[in-house]
C-alpha atoms as a PDB file:
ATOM      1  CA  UNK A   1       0.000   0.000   0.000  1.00  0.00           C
ATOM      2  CA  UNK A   2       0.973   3.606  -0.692  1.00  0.00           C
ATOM      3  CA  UNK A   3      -0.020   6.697   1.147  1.00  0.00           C
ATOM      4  CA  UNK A   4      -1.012  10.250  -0.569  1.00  0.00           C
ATOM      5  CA  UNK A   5      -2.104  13.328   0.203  1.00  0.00           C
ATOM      6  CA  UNK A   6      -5.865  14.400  -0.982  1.00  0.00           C
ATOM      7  CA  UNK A   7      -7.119  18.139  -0.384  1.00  0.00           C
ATOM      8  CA  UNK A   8     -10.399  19.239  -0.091  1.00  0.00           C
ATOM      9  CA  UNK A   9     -11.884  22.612   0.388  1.00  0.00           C
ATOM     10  CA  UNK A  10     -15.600  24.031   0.178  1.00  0.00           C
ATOM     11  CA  UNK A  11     -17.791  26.582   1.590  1.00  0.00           C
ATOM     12  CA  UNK A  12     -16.631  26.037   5.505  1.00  0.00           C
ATOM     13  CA  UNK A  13     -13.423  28.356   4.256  1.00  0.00           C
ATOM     14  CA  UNK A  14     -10.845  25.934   5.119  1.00  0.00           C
ATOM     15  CA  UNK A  15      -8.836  23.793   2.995  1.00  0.00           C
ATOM     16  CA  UNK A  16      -7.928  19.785   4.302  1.00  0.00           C
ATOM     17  CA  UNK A  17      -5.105  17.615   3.514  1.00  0.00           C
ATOM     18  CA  UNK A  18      -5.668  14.318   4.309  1.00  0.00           C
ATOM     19  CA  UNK A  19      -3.660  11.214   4.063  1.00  0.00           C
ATOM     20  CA  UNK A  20      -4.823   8.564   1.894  1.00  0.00           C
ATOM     21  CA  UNK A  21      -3.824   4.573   1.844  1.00  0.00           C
ATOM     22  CA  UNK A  22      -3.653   3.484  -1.642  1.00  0.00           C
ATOM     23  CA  UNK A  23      -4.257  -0.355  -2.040  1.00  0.00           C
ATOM     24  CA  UNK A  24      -1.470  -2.344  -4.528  1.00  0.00           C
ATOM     25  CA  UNK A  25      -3.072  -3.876  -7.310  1.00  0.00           C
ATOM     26  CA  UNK A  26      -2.754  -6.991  -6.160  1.00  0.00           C
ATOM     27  CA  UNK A  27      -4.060  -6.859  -2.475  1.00  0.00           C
ATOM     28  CA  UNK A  28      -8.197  -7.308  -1.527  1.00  0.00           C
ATOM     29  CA  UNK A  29     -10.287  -4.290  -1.121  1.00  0.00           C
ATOM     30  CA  UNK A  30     -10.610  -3.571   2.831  1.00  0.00           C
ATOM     31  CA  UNK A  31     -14.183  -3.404   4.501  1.00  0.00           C
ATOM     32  CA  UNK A  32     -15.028   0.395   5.806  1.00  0.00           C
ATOM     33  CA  UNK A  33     -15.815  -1.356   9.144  1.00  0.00           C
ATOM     34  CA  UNK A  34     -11.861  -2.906   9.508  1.00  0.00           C
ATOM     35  CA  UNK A  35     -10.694  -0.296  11.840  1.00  0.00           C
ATOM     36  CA  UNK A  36      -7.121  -2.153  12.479  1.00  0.00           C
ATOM     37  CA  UNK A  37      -6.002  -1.353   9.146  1.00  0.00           C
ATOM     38  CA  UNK A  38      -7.421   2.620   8.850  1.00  0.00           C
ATOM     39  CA  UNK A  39      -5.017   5.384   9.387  1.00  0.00           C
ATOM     40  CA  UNK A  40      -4.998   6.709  12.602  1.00  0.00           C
ATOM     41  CA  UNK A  41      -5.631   9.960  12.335  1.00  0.00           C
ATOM     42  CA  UNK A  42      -6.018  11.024   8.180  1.00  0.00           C
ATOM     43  CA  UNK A  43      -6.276  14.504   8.646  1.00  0.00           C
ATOM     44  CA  UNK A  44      -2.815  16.219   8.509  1.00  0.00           C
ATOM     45  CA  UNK A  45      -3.404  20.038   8.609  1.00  0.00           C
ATOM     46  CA  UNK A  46      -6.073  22.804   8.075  1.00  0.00           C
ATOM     47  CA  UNK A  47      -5.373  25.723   6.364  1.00  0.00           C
ATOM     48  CA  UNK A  48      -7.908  28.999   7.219  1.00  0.00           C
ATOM     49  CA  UNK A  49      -6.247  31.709   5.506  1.00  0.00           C
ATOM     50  CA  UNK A  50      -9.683  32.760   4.245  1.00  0.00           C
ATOM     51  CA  UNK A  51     -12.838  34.645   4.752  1.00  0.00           C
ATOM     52  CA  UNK A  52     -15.059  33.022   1.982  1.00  0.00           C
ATOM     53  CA  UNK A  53     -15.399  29.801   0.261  1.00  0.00           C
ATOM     54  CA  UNK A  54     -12.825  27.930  -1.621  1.00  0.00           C
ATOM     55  CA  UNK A  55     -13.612  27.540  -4.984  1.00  0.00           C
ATOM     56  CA  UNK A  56      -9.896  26.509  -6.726  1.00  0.00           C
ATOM     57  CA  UNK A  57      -7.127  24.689  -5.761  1.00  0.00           C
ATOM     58  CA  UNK A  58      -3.845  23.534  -7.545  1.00  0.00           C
ATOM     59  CA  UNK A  59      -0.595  21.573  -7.465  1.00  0.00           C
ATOM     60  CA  UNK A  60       2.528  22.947  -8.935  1.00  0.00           C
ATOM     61  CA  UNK A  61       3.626  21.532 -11.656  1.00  0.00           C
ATOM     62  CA  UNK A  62       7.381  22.363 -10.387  1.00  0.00           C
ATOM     63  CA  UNK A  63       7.133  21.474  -6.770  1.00  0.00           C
ATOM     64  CA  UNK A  64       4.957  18.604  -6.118  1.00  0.00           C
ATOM     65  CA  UNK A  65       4.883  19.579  -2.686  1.00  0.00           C
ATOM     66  CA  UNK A  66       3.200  23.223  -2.844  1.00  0.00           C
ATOM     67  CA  UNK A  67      -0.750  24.445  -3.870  1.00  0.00           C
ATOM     68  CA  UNK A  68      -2.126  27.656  -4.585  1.00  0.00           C
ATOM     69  CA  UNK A  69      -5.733  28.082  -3.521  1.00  0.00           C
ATOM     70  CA  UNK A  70      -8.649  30.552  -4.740  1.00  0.00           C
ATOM     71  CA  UNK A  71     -10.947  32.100  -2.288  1.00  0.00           C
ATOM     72  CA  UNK A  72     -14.157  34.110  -2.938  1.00  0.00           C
ATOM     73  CA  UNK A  73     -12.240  36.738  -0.805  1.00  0.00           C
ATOM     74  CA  UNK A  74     -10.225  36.993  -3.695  1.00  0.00           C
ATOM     75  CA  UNK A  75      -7.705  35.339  -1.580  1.00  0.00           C
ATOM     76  CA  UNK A  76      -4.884  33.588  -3.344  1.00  0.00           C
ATOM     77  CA  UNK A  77      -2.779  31.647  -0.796  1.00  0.00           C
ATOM     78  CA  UNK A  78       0.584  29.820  -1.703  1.00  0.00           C
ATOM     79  CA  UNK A  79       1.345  26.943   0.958  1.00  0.00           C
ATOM     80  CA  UNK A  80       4.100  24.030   1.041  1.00  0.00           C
ATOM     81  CA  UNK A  81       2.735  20.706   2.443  1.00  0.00           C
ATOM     82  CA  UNK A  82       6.142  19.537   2.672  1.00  0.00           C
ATOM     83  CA  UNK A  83       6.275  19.716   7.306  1.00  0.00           C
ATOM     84  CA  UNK A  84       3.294  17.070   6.793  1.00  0.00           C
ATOM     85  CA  UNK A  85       4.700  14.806   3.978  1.00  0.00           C
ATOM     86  CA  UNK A  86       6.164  11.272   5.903  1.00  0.00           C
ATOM     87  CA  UNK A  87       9.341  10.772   5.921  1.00  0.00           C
ATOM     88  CA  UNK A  88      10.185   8.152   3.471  1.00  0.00           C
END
């Protein structure tokens, strides 16, 4: 299994990255209910920089490890995800 990094980001002004297990191809799909193999805690960092909703977000094409984000505020906030990325 791999883990990533998902965002997501709506109308509570806050953008979430979350860490993600991706199965292998070649291991079973895992019931919701099998809490022993779940991440303990998925959510790795909130971002409230903003004053509206959050209506864009993108990864750089150069740094995989920085987003911009778009805010009805007309907020445009620049931020590295790089303290929460595990160590490999």
């Amino acid at each position: 299994d791999v883990i990533e990094t998902l965002q997501s980001a709506g109308t509570d002004s806050t953008v979430n990255l979350w860490s993600v297990k991706i199965a292998s191809d070649d291991s079973t799909p895992e019931s919701p209910v099998d809490s022993s193999r779940r991440l303990t805690d998925p959510l790795l960092n909130s971002y409230t920089d903003y004053e509206d909703s959050i209506y864009g977000l993108a990864w750089s094409s150069r740094e995989p490890s920085v987003f911009a984000s778009l805010s009805y505020d007309g907020r445009v906030v620049v931020e590295s995800v790089r303290p929460y990325m595990q160590k490999k």
